[in-house]
C-alpha atoms as a PDB file:
ATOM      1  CA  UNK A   1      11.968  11.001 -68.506  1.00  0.00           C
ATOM      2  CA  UNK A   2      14.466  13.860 -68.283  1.00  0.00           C
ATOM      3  CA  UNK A   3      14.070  15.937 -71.700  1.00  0.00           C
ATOM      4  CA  UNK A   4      17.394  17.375 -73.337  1.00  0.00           C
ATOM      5  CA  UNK A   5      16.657  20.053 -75.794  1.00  0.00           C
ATOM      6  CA  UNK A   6      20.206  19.515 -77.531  1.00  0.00           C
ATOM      7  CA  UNK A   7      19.680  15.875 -77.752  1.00  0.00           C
ATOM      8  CA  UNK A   8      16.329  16.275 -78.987  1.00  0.00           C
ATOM      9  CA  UNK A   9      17.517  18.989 -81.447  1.00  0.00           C
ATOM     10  CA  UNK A  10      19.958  16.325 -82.769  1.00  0.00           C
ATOM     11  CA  UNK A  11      17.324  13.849 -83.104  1.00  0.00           C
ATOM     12  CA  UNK A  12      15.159  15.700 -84.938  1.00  0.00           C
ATOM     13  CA  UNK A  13      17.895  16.428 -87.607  1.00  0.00           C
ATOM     14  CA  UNK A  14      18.559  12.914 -87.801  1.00  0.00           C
ATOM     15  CA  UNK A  15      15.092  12.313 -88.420  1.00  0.00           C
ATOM     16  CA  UNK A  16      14.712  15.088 -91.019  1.00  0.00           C
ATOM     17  CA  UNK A  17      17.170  15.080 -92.721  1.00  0.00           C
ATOM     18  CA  UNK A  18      19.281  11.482 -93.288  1.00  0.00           C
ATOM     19  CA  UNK A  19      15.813  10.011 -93.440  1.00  0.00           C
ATOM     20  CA  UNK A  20      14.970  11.796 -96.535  1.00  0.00           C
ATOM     21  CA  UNK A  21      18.209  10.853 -97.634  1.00  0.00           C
ATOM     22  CA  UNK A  22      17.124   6.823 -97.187  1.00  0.00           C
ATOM     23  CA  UNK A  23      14.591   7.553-100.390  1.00  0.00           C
ATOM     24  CA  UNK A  24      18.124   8.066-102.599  1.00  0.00           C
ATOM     25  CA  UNK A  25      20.297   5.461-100.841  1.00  0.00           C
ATOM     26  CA  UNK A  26      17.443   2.734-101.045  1.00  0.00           C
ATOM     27  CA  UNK A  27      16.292   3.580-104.946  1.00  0.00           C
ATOM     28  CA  UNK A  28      20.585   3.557-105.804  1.00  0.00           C
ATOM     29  CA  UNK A  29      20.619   0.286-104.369  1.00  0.00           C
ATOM     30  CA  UNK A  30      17.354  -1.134-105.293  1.00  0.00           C
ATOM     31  CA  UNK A  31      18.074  -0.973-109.071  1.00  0.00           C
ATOM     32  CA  UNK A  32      20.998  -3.461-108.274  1.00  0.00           C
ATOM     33  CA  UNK A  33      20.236  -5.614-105.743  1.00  0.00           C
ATOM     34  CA  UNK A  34      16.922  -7.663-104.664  1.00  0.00           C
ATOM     35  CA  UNK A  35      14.584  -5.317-101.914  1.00  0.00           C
ATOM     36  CA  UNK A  36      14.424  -7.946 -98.888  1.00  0.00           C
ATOM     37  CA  UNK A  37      17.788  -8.667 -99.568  1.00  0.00           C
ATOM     38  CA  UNK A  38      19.089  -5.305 -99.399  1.00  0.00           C
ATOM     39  CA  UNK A  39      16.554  -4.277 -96.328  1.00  0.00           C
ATOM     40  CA  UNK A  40      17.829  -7.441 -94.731  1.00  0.00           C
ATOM     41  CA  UNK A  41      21.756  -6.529 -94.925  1.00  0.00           C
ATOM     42  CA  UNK A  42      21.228  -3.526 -93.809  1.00  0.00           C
ATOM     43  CA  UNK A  43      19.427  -4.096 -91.010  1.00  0.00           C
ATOM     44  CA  UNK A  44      21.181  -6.608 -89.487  1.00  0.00           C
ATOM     45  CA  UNK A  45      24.307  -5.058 -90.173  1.00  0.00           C
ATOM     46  CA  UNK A  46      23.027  -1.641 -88.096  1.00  0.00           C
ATOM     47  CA  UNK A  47      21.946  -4.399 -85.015  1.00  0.00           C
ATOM     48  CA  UNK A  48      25.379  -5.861 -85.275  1.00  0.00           C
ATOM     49  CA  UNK A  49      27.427  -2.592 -85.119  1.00  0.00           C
ATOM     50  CA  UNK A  50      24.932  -1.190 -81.890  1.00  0.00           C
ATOM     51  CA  UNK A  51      25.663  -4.469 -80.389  1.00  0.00           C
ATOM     52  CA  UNK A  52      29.160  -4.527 -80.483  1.00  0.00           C
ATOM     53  CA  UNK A  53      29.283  -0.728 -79.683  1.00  0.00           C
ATOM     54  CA  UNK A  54      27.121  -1.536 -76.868  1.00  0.00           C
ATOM     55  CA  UNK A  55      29.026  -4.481 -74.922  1.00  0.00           C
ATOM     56  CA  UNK A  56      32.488  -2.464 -75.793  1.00  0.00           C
ATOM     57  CA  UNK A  57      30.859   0.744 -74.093  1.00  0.00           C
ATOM     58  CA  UNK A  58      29.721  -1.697 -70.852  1.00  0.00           C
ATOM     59  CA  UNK A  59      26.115  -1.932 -71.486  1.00  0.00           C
ATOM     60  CA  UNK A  60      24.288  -4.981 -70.607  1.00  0.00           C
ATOM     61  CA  UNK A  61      22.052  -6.434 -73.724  1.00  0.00           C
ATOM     62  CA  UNK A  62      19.369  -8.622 -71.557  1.00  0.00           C
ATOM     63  CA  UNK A  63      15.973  -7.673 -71.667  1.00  0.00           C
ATOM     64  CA  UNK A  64      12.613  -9.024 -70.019  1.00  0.00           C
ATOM     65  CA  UNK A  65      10.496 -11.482 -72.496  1.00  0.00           C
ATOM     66  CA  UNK A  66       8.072  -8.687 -72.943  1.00  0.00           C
ATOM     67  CA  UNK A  67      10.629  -6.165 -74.422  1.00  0.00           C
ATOM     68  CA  UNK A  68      12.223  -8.584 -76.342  1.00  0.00           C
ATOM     69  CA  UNK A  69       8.799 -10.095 -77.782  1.00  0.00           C
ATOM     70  CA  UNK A  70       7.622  -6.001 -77.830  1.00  0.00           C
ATOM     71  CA  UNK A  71      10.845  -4.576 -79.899  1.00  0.00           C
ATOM     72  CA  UNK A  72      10.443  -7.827 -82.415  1.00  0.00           C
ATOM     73  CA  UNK A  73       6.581  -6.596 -83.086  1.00  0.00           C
ATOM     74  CA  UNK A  74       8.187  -2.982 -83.286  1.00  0.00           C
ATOM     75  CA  UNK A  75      10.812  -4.253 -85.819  1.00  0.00           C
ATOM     76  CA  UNK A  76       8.263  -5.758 -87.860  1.00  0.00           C
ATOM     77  CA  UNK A  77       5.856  -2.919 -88.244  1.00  0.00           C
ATOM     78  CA  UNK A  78       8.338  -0.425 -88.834  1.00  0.00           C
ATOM     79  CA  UNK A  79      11.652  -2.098 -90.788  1.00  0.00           C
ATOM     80  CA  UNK A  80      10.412  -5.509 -91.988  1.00  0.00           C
ATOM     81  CA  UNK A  81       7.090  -4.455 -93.553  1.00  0.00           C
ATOM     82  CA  UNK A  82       7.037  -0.704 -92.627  1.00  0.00           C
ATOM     83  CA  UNK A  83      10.749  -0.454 -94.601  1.00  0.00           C
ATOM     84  CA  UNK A  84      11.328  -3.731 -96.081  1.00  0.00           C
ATOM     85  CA  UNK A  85       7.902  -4.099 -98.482  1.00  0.00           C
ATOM     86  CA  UNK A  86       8.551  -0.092 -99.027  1.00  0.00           C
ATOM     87  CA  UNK A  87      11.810  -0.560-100.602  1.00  0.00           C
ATOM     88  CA  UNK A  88      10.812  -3.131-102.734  1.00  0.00           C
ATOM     89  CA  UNK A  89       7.938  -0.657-103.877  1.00  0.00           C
ATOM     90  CA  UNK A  90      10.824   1.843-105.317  1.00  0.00           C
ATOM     91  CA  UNK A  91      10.931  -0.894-108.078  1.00  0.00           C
ATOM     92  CA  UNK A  92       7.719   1.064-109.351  1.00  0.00           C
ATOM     93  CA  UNK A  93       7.836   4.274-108.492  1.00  0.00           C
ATOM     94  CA  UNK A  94      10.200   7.225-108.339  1.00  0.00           C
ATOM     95  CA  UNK A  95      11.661   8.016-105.060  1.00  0.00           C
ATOM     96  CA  UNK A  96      10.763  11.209-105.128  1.00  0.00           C
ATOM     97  CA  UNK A  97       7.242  10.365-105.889  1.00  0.00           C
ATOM     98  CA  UNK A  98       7.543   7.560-102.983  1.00  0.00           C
ATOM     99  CA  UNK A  99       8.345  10.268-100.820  1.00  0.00           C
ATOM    100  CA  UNK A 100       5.096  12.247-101.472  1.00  0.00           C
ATOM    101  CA  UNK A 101       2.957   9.665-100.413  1.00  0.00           C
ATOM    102  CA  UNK A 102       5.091   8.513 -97.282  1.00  0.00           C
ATOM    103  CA  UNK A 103       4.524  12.427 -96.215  1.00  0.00           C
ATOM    104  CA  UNK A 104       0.672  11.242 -95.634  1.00  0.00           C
ATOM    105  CA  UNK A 105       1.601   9.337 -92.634  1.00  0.00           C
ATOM    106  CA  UNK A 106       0.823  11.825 -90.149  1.00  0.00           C
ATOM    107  CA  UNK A 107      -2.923  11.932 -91.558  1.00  0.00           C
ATOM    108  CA  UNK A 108      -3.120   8.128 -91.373  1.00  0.00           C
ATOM    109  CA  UNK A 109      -1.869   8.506 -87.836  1.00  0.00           C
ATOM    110  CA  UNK A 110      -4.116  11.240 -87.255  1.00  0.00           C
ATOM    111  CA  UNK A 111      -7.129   8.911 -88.549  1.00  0.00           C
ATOM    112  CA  UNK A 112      -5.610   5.608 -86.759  1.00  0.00           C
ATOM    113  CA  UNK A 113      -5.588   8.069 -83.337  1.00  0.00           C
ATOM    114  CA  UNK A 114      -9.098   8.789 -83.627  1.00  0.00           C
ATOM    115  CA  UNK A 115     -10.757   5.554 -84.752  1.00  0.00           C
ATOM    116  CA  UNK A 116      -8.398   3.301 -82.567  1.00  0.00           C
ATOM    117  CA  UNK A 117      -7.879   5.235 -79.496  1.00  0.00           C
ATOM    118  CA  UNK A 118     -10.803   6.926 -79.747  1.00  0.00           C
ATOM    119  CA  UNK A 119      -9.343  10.479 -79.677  1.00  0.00           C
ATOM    120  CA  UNK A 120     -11.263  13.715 -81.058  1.00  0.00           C
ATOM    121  CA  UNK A 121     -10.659  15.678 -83.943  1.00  0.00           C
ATOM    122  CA  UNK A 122      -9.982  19.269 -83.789  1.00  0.00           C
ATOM    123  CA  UNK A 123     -11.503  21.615 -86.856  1.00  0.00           C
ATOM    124  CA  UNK A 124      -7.876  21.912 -88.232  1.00  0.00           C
ATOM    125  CA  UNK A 125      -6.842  18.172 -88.027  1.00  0.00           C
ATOM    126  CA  UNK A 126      -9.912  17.271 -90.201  1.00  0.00           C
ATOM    127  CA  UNK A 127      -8.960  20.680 -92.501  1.00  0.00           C
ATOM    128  CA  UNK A 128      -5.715  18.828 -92.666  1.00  0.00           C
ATOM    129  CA  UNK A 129      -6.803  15.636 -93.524  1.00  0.00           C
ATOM    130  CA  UNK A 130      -8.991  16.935 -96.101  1.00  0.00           C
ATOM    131  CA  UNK A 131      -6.632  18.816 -98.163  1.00  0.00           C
ATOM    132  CA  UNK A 132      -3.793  15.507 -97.126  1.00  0.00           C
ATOM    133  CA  UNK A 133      -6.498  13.230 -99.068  1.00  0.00           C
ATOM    134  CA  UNK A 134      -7.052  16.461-102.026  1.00  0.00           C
ATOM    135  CA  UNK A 135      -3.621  16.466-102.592  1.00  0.00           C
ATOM    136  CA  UNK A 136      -2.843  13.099-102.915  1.00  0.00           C
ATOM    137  CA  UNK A 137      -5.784  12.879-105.241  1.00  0.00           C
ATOM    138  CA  UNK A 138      -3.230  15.418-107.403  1.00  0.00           C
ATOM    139  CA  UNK A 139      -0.362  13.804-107.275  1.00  0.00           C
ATOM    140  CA  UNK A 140      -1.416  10.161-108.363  1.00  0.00           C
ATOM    141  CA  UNK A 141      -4.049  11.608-110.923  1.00  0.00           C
ATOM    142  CA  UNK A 142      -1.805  13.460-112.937  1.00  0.00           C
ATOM    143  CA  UNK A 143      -1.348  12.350-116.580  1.00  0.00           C
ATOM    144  CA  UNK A 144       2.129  14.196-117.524  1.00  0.00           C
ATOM    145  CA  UNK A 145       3.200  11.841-114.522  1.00  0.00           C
ATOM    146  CA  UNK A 146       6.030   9.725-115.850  1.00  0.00           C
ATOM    147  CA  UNK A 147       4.760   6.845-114.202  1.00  0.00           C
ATOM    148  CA  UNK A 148       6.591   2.849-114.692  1.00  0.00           C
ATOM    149  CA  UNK A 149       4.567  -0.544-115.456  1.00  0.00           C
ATOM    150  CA  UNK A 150       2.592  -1.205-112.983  1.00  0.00           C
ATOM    151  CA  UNK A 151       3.423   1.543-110.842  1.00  0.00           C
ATOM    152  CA  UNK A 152       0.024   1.462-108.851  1.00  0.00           C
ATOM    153  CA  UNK A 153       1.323  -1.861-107.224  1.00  0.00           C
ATOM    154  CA  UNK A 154       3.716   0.660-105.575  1.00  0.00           C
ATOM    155  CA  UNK A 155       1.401   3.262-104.723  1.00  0.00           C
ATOM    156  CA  UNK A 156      -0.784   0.518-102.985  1.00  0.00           C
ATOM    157  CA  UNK A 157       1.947  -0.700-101.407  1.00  0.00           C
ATOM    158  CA  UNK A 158       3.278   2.151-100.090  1.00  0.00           C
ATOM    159  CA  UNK A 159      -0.182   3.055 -98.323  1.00  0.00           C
ATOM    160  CA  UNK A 160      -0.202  -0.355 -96.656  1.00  0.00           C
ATOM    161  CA  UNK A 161       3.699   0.341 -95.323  1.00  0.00           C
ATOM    162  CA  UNK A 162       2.244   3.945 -93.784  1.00  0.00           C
ATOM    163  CA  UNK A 163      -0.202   1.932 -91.672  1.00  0.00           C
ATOM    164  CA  UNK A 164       2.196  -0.431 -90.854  1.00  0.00           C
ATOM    165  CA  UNK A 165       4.659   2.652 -89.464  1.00  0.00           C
ATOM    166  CA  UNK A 166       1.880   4.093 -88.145  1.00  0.00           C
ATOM    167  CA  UNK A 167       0.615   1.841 -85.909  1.00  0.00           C
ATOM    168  CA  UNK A 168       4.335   0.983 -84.822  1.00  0.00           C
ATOM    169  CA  UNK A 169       4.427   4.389 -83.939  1.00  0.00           C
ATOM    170  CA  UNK A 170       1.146   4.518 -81.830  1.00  0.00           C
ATOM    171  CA  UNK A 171       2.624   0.841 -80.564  1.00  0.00           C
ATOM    172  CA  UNK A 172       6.086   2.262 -79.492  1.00  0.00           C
ATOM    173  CA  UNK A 173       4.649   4.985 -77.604  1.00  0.00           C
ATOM    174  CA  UNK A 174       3.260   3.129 -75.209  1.00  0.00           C
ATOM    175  CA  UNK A 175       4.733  -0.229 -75.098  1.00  0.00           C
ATOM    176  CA  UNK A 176       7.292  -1.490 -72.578  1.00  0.00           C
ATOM    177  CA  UNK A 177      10.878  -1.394 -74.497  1.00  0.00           C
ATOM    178  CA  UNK A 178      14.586  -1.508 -73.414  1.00  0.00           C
ATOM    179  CA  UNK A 179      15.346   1.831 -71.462  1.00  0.00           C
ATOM    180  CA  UNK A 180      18.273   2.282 -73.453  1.00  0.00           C
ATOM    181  CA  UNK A 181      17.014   3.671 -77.025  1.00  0.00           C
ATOM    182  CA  UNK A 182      20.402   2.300 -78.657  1.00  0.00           C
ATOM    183  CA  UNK A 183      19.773  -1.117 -77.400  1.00  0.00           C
ATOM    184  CA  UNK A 184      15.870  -0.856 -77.996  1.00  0.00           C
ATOM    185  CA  UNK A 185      17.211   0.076 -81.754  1.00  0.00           C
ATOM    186  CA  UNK A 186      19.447  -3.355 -81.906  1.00  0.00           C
ATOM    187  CA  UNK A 187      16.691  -5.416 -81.143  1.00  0.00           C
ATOM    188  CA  UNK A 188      14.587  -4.032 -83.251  1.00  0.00           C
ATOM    189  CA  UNK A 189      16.807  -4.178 -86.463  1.00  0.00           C
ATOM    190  CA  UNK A 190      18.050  -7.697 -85.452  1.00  0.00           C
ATOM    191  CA  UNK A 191      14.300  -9.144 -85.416  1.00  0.00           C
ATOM    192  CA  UNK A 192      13.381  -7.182 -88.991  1.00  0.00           C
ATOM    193  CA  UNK A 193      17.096  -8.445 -90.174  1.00  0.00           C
ATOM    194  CA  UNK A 194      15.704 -12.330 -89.540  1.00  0.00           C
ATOM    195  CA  UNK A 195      11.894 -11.403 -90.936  1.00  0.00           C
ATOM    196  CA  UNK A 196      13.423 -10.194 -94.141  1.00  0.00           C
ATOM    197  CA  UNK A 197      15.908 -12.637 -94.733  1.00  0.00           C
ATOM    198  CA  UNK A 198      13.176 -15.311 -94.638  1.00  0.00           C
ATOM    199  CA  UNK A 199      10.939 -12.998 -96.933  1.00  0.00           C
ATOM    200  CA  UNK A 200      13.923 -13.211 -99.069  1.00  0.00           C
ATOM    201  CA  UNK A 201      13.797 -16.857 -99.148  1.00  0.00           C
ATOM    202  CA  UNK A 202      10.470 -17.151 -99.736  1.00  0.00           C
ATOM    203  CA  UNK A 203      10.655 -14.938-102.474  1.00  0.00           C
ATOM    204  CA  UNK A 204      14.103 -16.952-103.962  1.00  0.00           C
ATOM    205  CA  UNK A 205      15.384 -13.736-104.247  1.00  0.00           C
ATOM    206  CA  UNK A 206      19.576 -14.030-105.315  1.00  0.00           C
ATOM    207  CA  UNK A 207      21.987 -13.022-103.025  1.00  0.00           C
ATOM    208  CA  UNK A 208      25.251 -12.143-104.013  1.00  0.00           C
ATOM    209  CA  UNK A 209      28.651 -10.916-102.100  1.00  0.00           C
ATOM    210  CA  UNK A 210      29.299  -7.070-101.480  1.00  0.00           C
ATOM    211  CA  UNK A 211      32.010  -7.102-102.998  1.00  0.00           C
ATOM    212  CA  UNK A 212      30.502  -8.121-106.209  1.00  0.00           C
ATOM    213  CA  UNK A 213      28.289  -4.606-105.993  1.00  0.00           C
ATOM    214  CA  UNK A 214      28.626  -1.438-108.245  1.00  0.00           C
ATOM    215  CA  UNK A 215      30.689   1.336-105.932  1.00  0.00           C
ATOM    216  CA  UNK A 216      27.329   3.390-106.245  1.00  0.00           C
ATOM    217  CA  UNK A 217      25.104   0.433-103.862  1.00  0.00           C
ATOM    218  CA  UNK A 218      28.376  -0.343-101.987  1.00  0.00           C
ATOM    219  CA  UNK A 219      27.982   3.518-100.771  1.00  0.00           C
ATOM    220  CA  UNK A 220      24.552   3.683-100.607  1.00  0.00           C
ATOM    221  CA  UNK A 221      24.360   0.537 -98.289  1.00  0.00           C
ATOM    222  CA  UNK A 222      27.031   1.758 -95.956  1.00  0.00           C
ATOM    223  CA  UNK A 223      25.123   5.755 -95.650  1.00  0.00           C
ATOM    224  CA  UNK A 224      21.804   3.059 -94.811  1.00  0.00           C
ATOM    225  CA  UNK A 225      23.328   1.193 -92.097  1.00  0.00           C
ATOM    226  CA  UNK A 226      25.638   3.988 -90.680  1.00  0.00           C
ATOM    227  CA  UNK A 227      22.761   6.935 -91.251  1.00  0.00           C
ATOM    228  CA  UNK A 228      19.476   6.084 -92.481  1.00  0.00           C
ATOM    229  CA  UNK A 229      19.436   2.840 -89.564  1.00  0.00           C
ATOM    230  CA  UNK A 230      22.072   3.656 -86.587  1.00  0.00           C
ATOM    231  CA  UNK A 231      21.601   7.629 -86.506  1.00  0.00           C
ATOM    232  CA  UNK A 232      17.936   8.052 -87.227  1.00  0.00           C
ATOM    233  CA  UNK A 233      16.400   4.921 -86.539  1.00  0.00           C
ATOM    234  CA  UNK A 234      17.813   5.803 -82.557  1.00  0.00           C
ATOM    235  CA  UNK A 235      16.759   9.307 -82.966  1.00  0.00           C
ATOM    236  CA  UNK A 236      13.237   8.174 -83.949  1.00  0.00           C
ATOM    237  CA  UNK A 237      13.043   5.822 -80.651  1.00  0.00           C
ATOM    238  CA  UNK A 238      14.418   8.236 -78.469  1.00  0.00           C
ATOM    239  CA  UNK A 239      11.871  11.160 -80.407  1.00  0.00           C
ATOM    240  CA  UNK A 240       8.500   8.903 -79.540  1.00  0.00           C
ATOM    241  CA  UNK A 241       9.606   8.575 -75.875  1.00  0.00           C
ATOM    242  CA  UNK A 242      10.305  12.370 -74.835  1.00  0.00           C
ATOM    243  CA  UNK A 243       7.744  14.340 -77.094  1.00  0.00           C
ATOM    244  CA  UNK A 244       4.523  13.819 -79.070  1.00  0.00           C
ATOM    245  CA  UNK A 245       4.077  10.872 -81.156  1.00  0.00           C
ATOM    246  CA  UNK A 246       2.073  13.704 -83.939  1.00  0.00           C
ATOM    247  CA  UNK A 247       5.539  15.758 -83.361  1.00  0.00           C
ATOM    248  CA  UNK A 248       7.816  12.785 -84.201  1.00  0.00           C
ATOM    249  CA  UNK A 249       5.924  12.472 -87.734  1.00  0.00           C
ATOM    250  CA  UNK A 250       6.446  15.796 -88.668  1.00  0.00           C
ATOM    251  CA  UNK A 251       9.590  14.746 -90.315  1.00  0.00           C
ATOM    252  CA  UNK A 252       6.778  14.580 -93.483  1.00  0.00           C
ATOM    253  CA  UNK A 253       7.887  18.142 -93.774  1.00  0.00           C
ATOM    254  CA  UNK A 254      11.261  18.056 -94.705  1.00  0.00           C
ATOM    255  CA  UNK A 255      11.830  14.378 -95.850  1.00  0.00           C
ATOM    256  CA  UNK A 256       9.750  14.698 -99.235  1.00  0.00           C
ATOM    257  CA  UNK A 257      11.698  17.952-100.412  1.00  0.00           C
ATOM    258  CA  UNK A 258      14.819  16.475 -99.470  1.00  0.00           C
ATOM    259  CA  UNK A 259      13.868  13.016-101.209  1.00  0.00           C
ATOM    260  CA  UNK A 260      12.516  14.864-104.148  1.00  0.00           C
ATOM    261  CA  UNK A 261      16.127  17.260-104.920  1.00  0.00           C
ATOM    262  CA  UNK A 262      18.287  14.284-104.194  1.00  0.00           C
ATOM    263  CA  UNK A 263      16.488  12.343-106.774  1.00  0.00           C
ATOM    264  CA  UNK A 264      16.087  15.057-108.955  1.00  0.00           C
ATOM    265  CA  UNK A 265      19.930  16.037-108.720  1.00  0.00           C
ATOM    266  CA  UNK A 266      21.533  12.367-108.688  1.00  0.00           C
ATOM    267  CA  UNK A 267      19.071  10.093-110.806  1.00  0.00           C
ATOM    268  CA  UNK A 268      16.864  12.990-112.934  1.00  0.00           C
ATOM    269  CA  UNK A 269      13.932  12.167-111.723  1.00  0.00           C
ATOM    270  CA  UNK A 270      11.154  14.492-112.892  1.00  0.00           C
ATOM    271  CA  UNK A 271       9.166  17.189-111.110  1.00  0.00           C
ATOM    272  CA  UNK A 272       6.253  18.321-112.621  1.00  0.00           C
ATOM    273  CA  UNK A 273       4.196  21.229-111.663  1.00  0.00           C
ATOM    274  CA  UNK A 274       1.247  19.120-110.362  1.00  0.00           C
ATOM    275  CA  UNK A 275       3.491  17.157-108.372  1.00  0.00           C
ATOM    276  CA  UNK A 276       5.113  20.811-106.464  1.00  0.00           C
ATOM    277  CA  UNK A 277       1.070  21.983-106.180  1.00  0.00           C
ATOM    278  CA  UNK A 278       0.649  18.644-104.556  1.00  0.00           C
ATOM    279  CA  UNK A 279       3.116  18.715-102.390  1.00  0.00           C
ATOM    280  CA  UNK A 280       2.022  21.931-100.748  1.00  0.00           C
ATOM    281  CA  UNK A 281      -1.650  21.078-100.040  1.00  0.00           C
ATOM    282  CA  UNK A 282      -0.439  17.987 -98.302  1.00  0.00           C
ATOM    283  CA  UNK A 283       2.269  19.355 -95.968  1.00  0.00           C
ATOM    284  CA  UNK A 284      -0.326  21.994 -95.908  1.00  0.00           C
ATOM    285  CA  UNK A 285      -2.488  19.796 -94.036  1.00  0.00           C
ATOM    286  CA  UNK A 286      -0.173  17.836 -92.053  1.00  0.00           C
ATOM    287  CA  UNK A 287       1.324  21.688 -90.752  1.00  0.00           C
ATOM    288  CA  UNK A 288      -2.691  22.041 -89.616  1.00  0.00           C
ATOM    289  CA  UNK A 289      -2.717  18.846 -88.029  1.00  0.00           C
ATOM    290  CA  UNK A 290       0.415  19.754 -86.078  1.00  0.00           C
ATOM    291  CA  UNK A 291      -0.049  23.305 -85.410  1.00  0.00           C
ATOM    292  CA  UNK A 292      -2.720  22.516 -82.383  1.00  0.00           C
ATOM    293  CA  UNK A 293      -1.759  24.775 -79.002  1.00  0.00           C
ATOM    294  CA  UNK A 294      -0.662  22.483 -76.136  1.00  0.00           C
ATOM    295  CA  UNK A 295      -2.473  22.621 -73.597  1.00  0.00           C
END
């Protein structure tokens, strides 16, 4: 596949930066509305919109049974549990100390790398998953932490939604999808849109109209479907086909310091000192994981 450094350029802001915008957007809206409810809209929302931009623009929307039954296992691992069960974590944690832990998915998919696909581990990818694991022992040790009930629910959760996008990640790379990433993208968000609306049935979770919403989740569920889903989510697809999968989760670097000013700046969530220390051993150790010469 033909590699366009612009394009690629593009995707990796989309990546960077609206996805550690998503940590804001999800906690603004979270606080109002129910989490598989809200991951649900928004998702199927984002596969309506490609879909209609897609026919109006002349492309054809059939795929083979394996891509369709491969993008609804991809939509699963990475928006209906991967996204979905993550959001509805934010109702116990900060999103700024969400984001934190999230930026330990390129040691799980380090780990899942070697142990599933049997790859070997350089000196600096174990130094990096060493001081990954030493600094999240910091961050979810600390007592000064201002920490809600039951918060470890969300910290547990949150581990179990990295493996999830992990393996999606590993899964994507290799699987037979759509050649069109926008299309690949519509699939995917239609088949988490349907998971998550029967999670939210199962769950008797209480839907309500939009229009009903505070102007704060009204915005915040428009910059998820047109930004955090659309933009990056077809970035992200695009990212795993044309370079590295270990490259594509790099965006652990920026989207925790983004995640943690937004929420510091728009919902005063705290940053303590541990937290910043934290922080820096563990993109300390995914920047060793990812810092391996090419061959």
């Amino acid at each position: 596949m033909e590699k366009k450094p612009v394009l690629i350029i593009l995707s990796f802001f989309a990546v960077y930066v609206f996805w550690g915008s998503t940590y804001l957007w999800n906690k603004m809206a979270v606080t109002e509305l129910p989490p598989f409810m809200l991951a649900s809209i928004r998702f199927s929302t984002a596969s309506a919109i490609i879909f209609v931009i897609a026919v109006l623009s002349g492309k054809k929307l059939t795929i083979t049974k394996k891509q369709l039954l491969n993008t609804v296992l991809a939509g699963f691992l990475f928006l209906a549990y991967g996204n979905g069960v993550f959001v509805w974590a934010l109702k116990y944690v900060d999103s700024g100390f969400a984001s934190l832990l999230a930026s330990l998915q390129p040691l799980v998919l380090l780990l899942m790398m070697r142990f599933v696909q049997r790859k070997s581990l350089k000196i600096k990818s174990i130094i990096g998953v060493l001081l990954g694991l030493f600094g999240m022992y910091l961050l979810v040790s600390q007592k000064d932490l201002q920490m809600q009930e039951d918060s470890w629910i969300g910290i547990l959760m949150i581990m179990s939604c990295i493996i999830s996008w992990s393996a999606g990640s590993l899964f994507v790379a290799k699987a037979d999808t759509p050649s069109n990433f926008f299309i690949t993208t519509g699939y995917q968000m239609l088949s988490a849109g349907v998971i998550l609306a029967i999670g939210s049935w199962a769950f008797d979770e209480s839907w309500s109209e939009p229009l009903s919403w505070q102007l704060n989740t009204q915005i915040a569920i428009l910059c998820l479907i047109l930004f955090g889903s659309i933009a990056a989510f077809t970035a992200f697809n695009y990212l795993l086909k044309v370079v590295s999968t270990e490259k594509v989760a790099t965006s652990s670097y920026v989207n925790p310091i983004i995640a943690l000013l937004l929420g510091w700046y728009f919902l005063n969530e705290s940053i303590t000192v541990q937290s910043m220390i934290a922080a820096a051993i563990m993109l300390t150790g995914v920047y060793f994981i990812n810092s391996r010469k090419v061959r």
